[in-house]
Protein backbone atom coordinates (compact mmCIF):
# COMPACT_ATOMS: atom_id res chain seq x y z
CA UNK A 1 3.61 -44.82 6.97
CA UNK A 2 5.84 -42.17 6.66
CA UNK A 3 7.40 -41.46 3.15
CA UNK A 4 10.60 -40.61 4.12
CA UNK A 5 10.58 -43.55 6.33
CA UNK A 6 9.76 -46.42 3.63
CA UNK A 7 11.96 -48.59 3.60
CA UNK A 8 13.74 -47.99 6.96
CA UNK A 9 13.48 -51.00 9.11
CA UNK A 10 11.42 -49.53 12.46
CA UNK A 11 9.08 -51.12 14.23
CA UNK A 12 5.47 -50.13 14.30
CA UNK A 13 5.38 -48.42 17.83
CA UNK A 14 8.22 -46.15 16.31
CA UNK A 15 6.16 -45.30 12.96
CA UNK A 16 3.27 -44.64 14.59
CA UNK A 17 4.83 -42.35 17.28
CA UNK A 18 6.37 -40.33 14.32
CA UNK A 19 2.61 -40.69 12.83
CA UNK A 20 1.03 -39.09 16.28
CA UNK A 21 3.72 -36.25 16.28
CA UNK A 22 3.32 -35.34 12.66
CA UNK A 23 -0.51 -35.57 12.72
CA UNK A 24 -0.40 -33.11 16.29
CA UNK A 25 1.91 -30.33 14.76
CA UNK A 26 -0.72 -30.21 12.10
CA UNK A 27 -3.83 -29.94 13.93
CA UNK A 28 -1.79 -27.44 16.36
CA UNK A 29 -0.96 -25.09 13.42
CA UNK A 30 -4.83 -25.23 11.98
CA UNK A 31 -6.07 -24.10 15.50
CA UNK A 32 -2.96 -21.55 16.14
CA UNK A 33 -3.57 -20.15 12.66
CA UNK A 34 -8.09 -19.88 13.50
CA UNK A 35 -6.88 -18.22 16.81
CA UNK A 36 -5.10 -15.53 14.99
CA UNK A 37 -7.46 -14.61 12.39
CA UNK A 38 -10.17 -14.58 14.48
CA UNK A 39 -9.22 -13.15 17.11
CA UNK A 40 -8.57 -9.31 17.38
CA UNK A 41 -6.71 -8.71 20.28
CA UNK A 42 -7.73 -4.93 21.85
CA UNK A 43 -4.80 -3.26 24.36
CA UNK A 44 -6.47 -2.29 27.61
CA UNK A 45 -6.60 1.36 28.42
CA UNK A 46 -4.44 1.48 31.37
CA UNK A 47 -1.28 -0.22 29.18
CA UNK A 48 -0.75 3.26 27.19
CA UNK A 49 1.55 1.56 24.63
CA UNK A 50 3.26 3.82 22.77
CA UNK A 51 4.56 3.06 19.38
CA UNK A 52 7.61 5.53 17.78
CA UNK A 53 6.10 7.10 14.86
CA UNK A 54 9.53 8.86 13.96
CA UNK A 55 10.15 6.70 10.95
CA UNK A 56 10.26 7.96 7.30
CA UNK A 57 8.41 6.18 4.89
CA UNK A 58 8.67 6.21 1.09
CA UNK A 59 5.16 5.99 -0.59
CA UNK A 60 4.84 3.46 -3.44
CA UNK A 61 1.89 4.70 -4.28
CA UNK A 62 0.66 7.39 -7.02
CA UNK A 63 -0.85 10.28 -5.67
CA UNK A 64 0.99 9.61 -2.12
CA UNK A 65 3.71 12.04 -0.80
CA UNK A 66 6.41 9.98 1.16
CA UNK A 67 5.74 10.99 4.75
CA UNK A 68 7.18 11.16 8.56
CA UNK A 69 4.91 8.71 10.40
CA UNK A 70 5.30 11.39 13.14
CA UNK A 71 2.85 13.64 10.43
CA UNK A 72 -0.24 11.77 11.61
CA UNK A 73 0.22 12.17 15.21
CA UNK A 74 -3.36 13.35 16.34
CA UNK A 75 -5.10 11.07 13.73
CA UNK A 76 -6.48 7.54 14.04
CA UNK A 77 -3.35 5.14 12.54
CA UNK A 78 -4.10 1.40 10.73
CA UNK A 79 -0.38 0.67 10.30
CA UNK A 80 0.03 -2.89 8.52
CA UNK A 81 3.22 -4.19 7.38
CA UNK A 82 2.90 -6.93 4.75
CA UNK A 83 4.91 -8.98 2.33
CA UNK A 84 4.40 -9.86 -1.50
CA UNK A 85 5.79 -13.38 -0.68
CA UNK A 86 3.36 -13.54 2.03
CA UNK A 87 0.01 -15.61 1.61
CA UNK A 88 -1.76 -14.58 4.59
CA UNK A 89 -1.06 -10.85 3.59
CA UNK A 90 -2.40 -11.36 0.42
CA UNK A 91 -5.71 -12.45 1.63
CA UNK A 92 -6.18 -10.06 3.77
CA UNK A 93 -5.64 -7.22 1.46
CA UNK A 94 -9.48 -6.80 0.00
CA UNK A 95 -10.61 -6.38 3.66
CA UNK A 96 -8.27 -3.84 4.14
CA UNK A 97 -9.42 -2.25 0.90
CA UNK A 98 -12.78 -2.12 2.02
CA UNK A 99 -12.07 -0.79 5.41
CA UNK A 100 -9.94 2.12 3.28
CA UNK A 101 -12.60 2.87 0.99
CA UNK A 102 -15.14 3.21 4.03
CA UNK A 103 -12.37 5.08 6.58
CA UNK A 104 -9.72 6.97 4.10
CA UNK A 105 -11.58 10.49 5.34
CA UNK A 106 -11.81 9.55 8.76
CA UNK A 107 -8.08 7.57 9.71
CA UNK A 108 -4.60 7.51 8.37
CA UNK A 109 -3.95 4.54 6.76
CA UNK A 110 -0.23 2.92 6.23
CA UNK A 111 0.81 -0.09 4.78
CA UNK A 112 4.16 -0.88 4.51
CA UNK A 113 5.86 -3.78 1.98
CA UNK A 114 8.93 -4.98 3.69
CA UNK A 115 9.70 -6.16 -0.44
CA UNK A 116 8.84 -3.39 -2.86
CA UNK A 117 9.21 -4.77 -6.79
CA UNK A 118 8.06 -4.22 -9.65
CA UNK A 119 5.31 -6.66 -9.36
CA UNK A 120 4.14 -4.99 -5.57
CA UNK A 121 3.08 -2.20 -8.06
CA UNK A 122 1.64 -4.60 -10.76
CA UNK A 123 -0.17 -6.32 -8.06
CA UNK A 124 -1.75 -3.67 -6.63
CA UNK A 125 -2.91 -1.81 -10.13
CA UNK A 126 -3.99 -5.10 -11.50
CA UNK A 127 -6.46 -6.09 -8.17
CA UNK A 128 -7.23 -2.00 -7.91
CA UNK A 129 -6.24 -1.81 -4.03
CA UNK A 130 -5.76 1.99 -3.83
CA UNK A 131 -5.03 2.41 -0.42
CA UNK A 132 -1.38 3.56 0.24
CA UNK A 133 1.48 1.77 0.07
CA UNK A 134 5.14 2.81 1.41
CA UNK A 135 8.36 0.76 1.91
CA UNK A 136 10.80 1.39 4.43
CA UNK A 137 13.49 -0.05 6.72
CA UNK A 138 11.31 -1.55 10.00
CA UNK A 139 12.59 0.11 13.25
CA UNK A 140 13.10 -2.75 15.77
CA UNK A 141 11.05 -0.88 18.16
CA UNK A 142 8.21 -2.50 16.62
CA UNK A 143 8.62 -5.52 17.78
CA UNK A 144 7.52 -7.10 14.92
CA UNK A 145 7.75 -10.80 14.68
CA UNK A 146 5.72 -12.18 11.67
CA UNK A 147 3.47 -10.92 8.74
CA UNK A 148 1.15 -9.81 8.49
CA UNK A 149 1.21 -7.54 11.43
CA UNK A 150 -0.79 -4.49 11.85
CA UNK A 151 -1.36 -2.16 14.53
CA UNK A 152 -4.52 0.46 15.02
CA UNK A 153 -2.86 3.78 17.24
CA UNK A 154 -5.01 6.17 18.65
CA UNK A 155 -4.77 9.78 18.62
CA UNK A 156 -2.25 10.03 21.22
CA UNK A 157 -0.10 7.75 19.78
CA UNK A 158 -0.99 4.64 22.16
CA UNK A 159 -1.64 0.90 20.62
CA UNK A 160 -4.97 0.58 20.64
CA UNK A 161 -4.69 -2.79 18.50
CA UNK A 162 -1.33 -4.87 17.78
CA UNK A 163 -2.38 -7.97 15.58
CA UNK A 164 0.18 -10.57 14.45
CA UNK A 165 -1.76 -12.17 11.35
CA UNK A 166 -4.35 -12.36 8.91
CA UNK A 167 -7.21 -10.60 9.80
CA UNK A 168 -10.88 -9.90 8.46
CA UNK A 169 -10.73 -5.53 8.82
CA UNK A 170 -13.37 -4.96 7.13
CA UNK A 171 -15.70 -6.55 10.26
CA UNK A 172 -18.41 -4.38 12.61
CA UNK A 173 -15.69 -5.06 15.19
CA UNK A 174 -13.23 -3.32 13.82
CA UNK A 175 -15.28 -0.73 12.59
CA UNK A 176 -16.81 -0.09 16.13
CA UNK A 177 -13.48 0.12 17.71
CA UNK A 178 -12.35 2.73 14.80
CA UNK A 179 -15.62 4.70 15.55
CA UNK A 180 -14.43 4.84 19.46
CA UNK A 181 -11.28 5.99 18.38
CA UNK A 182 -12.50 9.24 16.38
């Protein structure tokens, strides 16, 4: 039974309704959250979905100039926005690592913390993520709607990849679709 429904005089059909319900949400969210890590959802070619890279960013990051996202226009762009609060951001930050350590010549990476403190720089000195990290105000443009959520632009400035959640970067997927992008 339900513990917040000890004690409540229901009958059994009613607990076990409430039982169903509960146990459903949970097995929905398990296969909503596999469906969104493992699954990398590519824009088709013909959508040419532009993303506004007129948006200043300040760089958290030693060794990082702050920058005009509008600077990398021409380059390859992994923009991810993240969270320090976020769990599924944190977990997905050594694959993004490795995918910087094997791309930082080729692409323009950008990760922006929506909640810059003190520990965001702890964090990332004391796990030894170098890739850079900027905080800034999110344009609604974005469209946004959870985090983690990153985007891959080509070189024209069209979405080649817009993925709401954790993700595994550091796959041969990813890296094949990078490598068609150069």
């Amino acid at each position: 039974m339900v513990s917040f429904l000890k004690g409540v005089n229901l009958n059994k059909k009613i607990v076990n309704s409430v039982n169903f319900i509960i146990g459903m949400l949970f097995v929905g969210s398990i296969i909503y959250t596999q469906y969104y890590q493992n699954n990398l959802r590519v824009s088709a070619n013909n959508e040419n979905e532009k993303i506004d890279l007129n948006w200043n960013l300040v760089s958290k990051t030693n060794g990082f100039p702050d920058i005009n996202l509008e600077e990398y226009r021409g380059k390859v762009i992994f923009l991810n926005l993240w969270a320090e609060w976020c769990g599924p951001c944190i977990s997905e930050m050594p694959s993004i690592q490795n995918l910087y350590t094997d791309y930082k010549d080729k692409i323009s990476f950008v990760t922006v913390v929506v909640d810059y403190t003190e520990h965001t720089e702890n964090y990332m000195s004391e796990t030894g993520f170098c890739f850079p990290v900027y905080e800034a105000h999110l344009p609604q443009s974005y469209g946004y709607e959870t985090f983690p959520t990153t985007w891959i632009i080509d070189k024209e400035g069209n979405i080649a990849i817009h993925h709401i959640g954790e993700f595994k970067w550091d796959t041969q997927e990813v890296k094949n679709l990078l490598e068609s992008l150069l």
